[in-house]
PDB file of N, CA and C in Angstrom:
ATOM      1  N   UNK A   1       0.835  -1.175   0.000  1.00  0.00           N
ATOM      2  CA  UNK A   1       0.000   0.000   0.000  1.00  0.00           C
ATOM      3  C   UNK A   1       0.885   1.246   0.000  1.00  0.00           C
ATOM      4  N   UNK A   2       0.578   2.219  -0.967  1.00  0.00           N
ATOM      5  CA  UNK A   2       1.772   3.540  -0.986  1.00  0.00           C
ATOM      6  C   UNK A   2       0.642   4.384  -0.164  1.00  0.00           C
ATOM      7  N   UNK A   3       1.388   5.344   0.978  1.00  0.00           N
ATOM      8  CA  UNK A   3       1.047   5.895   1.024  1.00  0.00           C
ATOM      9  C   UNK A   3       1.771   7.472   0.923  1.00  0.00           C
ATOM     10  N   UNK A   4       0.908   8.364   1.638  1.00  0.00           N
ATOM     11  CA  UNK A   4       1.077   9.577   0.838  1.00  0.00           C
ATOM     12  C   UNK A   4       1.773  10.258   2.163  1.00  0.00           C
ATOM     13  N   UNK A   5       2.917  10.486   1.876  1.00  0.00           N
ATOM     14  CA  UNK A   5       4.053  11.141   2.705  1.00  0.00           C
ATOM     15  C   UNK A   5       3.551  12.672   2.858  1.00  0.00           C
ATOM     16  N   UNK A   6       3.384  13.360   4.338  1.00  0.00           N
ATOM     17  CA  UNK A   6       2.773  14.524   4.488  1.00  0.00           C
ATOM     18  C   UNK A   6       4.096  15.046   5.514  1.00  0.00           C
ATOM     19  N   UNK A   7       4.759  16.275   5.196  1.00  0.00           N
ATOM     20  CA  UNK A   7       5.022  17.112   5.628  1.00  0.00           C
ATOM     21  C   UNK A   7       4.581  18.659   5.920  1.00  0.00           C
ATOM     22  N   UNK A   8       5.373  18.764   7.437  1.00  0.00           N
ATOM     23  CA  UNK A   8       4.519  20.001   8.075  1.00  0.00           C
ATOM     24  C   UNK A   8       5.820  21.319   8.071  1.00  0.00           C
ATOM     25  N   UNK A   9       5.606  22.093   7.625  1.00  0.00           N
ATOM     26  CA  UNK A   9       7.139  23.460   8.432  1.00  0.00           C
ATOM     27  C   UNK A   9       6.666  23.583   9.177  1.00  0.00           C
ATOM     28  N   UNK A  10       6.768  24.074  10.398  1.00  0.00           N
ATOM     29  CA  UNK A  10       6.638  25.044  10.921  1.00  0.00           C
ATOM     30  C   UNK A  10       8.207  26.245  11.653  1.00  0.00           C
ATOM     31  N   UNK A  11       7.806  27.329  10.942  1.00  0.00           N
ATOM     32  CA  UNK A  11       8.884  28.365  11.606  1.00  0.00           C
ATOM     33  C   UNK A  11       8.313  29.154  12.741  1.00  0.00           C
ATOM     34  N   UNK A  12       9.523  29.540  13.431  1.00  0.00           N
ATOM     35  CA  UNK A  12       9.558  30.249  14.483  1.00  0.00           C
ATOM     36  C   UNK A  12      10.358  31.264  14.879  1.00  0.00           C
ATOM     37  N   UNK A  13      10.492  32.137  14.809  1.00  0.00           N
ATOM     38  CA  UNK A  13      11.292  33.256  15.494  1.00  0.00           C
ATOM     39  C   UNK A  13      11.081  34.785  15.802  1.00  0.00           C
ATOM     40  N   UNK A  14      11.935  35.703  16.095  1.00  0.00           N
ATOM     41  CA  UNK A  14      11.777  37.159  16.338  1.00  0.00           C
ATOM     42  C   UNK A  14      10.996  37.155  15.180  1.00  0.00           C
ATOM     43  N   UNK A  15       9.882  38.579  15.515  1.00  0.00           N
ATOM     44  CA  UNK A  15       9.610  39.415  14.789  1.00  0.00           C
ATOM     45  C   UNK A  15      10.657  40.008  13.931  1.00  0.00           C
ATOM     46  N   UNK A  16       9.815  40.041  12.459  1.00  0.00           N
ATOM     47  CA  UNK A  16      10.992  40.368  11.609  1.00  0.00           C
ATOM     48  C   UNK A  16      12.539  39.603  10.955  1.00  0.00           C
ATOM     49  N   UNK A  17      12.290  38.098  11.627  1.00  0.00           N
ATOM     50  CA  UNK A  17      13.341  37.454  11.052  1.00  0.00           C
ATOM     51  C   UNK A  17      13.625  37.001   9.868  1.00  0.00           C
ATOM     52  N   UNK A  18      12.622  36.784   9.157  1.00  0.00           N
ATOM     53  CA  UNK A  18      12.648  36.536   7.751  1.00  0.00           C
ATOM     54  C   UNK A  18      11.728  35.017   7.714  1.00  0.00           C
ATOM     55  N   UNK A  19      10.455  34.988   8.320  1.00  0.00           N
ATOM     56  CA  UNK A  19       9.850  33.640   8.693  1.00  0.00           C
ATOM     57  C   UNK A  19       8.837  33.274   7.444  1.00  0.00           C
ATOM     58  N   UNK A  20       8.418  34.732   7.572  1.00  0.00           N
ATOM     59  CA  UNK A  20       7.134  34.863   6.329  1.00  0.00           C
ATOM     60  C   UNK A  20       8.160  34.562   4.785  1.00  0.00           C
ATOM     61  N   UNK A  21       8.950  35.324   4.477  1.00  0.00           N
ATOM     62  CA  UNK A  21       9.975  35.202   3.407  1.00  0.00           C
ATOM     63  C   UNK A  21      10.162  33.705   3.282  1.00  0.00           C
ATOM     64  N   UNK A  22      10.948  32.748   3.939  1.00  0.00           N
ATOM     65  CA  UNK A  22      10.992  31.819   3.727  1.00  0.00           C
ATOM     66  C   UNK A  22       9.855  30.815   3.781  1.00  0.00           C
ATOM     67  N   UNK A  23       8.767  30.977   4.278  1.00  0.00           N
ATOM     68  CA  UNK A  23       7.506  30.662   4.196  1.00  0.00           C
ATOM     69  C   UNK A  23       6.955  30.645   2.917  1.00  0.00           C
ATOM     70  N   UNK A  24       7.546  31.773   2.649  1.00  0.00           N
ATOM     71  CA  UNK A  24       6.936  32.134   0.910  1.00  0.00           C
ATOM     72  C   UNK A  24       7.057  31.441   0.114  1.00  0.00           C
ATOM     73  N   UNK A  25       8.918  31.057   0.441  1.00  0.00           N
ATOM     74  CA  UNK A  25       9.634  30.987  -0.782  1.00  0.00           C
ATOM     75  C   UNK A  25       8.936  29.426  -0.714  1.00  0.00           C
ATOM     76  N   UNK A  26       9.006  28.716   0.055  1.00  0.00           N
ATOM     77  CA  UNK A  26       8.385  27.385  -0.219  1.00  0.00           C
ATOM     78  C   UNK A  26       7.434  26.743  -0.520  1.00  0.00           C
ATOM     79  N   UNK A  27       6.176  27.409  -0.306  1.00  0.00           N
ATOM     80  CA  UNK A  27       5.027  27.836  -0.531  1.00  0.00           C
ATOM     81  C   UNK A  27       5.155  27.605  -2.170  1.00  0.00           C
ATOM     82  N   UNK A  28       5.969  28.788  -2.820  1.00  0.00           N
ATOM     83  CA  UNK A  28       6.142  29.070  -4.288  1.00  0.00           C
ATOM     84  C   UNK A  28       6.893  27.990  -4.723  1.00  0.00           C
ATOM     85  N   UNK A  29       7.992  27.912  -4.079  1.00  0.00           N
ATOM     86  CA  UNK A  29       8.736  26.646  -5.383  1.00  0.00           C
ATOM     87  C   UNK A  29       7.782  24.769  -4.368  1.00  0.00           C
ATOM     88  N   UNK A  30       7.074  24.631  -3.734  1.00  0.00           N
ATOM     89  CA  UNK A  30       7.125  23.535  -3.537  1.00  0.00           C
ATOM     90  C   UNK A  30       5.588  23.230  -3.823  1.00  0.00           C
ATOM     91  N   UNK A  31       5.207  23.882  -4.283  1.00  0.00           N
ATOM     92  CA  UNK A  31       3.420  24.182  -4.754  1.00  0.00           C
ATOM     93  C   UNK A  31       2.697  23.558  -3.140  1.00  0.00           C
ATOM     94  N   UNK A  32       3.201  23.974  -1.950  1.00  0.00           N
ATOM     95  CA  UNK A  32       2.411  23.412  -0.560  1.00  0.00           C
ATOM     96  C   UNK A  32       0.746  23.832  -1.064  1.00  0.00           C
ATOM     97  N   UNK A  33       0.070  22.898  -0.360  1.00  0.00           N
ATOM     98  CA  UNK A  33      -1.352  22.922  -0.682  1.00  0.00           C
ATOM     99  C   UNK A  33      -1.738  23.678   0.769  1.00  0.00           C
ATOM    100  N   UNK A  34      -1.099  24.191   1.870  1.00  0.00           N
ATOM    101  CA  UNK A  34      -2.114  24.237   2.648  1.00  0.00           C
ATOM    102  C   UNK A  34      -0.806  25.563   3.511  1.00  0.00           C
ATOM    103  N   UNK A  35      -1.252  26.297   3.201  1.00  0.00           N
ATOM    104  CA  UNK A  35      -0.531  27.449   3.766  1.00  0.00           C
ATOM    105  C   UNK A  35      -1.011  28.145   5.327  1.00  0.00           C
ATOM    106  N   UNK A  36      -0.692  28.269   6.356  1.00  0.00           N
ATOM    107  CA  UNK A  36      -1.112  28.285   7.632  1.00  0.00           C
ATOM    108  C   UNK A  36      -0.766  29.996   8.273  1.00  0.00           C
ATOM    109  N   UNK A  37      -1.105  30.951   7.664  1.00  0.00           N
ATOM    110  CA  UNK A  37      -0.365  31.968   8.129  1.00  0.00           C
ATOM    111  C   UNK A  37      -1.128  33.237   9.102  1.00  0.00           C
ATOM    112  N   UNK A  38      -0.823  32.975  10.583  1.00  0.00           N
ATOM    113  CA  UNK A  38      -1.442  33.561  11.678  1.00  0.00           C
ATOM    114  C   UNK A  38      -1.875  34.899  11.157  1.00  0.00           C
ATOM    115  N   UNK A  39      -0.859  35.632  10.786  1.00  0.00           N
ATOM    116  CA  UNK A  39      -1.016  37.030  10.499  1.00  0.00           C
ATOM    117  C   UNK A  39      -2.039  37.556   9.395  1.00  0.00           C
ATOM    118  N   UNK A  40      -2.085  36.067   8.221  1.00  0.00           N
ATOM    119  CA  UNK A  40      -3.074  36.969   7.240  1.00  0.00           C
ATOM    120  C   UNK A  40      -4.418  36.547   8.062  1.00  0.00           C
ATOM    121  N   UNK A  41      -4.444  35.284   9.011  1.00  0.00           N
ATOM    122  CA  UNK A  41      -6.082  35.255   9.670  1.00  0.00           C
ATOM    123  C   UNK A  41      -6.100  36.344  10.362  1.00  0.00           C
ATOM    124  N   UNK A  42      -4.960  36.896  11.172  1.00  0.00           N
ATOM    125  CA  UNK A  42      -5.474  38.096  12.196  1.00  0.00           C
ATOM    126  C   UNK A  42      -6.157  39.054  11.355  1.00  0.00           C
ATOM    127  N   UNK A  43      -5.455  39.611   9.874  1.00  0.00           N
ATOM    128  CA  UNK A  43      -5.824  40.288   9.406  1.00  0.00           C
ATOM    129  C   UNK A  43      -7.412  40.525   8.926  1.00  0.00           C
ATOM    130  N   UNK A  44      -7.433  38.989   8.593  1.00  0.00           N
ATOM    131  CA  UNK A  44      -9.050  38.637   8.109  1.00  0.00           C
ATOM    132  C   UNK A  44      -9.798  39.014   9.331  1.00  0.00           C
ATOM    133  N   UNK A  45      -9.245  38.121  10.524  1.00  0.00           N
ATOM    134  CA  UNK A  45     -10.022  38.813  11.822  1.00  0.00           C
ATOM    135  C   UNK A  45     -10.644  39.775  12.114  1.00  0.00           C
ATOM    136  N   UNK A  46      -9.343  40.785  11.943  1.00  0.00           N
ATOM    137  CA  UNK A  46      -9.638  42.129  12.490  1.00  0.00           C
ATOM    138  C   UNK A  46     -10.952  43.272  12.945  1.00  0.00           C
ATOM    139  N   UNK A  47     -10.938  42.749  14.234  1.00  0.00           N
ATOM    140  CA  UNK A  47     -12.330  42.852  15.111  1.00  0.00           C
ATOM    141  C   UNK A  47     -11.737  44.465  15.724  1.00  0.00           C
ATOM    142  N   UNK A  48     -11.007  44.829  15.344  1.00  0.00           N
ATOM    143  CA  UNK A  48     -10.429  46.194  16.377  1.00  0.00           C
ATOM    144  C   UNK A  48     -10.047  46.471  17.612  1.00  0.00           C
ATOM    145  N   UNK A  49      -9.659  45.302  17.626  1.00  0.00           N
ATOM    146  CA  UNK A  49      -8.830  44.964  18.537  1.00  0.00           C
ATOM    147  C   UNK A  49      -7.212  43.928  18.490  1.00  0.00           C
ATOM    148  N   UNK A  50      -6.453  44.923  17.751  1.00  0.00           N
ATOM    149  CA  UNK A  50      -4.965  43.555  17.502  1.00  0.00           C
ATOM    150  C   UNK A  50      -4.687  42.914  18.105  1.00  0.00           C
ATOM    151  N   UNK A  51      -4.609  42.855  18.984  1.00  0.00           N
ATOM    152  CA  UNK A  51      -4.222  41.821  20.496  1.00  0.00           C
ATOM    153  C   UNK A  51      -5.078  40.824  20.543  1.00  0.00           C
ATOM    154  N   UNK A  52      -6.408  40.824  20.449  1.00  0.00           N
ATOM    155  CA  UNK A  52      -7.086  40.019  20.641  1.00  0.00           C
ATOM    156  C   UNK A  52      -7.558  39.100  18.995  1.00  0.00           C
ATOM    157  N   UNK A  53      -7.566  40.171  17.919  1.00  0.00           N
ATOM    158  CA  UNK A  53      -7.458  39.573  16.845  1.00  0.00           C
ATOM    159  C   UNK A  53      -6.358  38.306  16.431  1.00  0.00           C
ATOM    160  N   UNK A  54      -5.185  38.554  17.240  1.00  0.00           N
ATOM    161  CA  UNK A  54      -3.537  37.767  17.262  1.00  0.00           C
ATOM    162  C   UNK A  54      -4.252  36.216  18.045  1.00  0.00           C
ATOM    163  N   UNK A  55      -4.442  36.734  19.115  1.00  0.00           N
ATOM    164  CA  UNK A  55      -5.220  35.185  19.907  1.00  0.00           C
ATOM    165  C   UNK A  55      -5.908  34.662  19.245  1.00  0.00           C
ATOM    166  N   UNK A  56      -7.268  35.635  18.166  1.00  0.00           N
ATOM    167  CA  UNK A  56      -8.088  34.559  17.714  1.00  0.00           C
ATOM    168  C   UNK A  56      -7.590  33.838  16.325  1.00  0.00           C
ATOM    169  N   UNK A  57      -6.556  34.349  16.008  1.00  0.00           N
ATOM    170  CA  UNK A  57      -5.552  34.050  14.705  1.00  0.00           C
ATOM    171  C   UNK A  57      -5.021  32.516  15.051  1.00  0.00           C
ATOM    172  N   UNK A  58      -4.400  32.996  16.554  1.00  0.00           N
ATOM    173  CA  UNK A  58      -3.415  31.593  16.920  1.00  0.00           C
ATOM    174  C   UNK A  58      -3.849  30.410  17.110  1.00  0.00           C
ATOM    175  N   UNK A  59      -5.784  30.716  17.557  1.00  0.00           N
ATOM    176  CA  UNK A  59      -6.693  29.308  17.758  1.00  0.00           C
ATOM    177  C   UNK A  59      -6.903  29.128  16.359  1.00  0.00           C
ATOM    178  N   UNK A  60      -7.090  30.197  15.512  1.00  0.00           N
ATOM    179  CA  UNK A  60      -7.716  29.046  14.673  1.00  0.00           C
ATOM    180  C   UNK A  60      -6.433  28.651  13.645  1.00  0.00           C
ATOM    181  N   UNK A  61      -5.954  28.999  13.930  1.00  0.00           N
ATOM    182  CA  UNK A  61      -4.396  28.301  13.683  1.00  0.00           C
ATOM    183  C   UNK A  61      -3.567  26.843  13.933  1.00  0.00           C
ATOM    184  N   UNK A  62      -4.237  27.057  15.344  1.00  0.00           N
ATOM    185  CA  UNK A  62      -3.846  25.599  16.152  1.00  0.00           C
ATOM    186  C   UNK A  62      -4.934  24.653  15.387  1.00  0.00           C
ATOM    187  N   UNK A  63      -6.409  25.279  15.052  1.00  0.00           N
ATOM    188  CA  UNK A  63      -7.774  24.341  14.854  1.00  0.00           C
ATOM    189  C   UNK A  63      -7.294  24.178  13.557  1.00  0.00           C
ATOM    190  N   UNK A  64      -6.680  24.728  12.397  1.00  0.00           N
ATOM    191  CA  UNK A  64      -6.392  24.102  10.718  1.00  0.00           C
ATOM    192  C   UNK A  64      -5.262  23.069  11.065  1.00  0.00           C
ATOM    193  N   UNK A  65      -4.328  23.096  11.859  1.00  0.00           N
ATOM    194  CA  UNK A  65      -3.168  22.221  12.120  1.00  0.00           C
ATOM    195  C   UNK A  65      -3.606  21.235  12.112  1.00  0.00           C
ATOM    196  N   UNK A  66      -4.687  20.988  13.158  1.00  0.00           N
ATOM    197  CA  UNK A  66      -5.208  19.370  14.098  1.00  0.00           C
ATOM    198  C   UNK A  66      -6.329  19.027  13.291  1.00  0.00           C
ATOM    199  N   UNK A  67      -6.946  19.517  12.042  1.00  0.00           N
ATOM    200  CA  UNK A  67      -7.694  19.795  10.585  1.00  0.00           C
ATOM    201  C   UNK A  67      -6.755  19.211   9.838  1.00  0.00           C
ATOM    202  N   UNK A  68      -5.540  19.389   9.259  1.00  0.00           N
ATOM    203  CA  UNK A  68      -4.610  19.087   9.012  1.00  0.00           C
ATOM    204  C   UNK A  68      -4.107  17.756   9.481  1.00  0.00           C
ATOM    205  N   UNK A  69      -3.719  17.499  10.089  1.00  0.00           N
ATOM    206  CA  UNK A  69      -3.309  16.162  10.753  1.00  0.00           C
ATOM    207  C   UNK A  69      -4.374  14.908  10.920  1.00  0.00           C
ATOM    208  N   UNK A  70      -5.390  15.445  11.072  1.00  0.00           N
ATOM    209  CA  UNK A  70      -7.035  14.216  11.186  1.00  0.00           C
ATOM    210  C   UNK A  70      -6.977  13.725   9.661  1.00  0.00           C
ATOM    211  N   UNK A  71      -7.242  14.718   8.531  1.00  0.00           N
ATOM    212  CA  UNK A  71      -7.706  14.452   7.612  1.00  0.00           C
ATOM    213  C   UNK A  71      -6.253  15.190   6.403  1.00  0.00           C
ATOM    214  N   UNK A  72      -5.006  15.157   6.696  1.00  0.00           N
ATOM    215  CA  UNK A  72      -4.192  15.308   5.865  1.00  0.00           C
ATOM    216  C   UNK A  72      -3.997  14.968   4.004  1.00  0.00           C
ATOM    217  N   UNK A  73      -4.680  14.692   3.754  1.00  0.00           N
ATOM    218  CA  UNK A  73      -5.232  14.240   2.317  1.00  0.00           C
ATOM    219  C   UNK A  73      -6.632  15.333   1.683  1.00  0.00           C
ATOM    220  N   UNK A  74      -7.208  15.788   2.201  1.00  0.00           N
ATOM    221  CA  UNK A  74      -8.640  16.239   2.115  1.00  0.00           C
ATOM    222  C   UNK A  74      -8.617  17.505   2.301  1.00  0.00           C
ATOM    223  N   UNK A  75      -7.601  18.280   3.022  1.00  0.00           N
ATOM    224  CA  UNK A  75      -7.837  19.774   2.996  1.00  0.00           C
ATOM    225  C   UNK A  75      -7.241  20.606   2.544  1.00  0.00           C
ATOM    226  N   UNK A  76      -8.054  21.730   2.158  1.00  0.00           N
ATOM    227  CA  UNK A  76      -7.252  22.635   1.139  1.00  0.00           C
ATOM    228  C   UNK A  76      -7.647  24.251   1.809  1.00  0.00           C
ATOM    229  N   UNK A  77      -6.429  24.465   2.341  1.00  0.00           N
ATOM    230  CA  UNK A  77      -7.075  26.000   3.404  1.00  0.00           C
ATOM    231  C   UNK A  77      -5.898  26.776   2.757  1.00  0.00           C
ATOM    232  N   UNK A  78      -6.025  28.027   2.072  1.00  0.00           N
ATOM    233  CA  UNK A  78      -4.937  28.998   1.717  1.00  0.00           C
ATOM    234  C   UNK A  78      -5.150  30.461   2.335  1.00  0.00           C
TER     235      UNK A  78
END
């Protein structure tokens, strides 16, 4: 039975390290199907409140991951 080999990135560091950039770049050359990026949900969020928009970014962040991992074959979130 073949199955279907699933890899995850995840980066981490300072603000401003170059996380999103290399995020990108892989994104672009590796055609990833499922791009996870806190900041553009906060953005979508944006209840007017940043701080709290960031928290509700990071849950539903954590909730596409474990979305991700249940059903790794089946989802397509950009």
């Amino acid at each position: 039975m073949n199955e279907t080999k699933v890899t995850m990135f995840v980066f981490a560091g300072n603000n401003e390290s170059g996380k999103s950039t290399i995020r990108n770049l892989i994104v672009d050359r590796l055609g990833v199907s499922v791009n996870i990026d806190p900041d553009a949900l906060a953005r979508k969020i944006n209840n007017g409140h940043p701080e709290k928009s960031k928290v509700s970014a990071g849950k539903e962040a954590i909730r596409i991951v474990r979305e991700c991992i249940r059903n790794p074959i089946t989802i397509e979130h950009l």
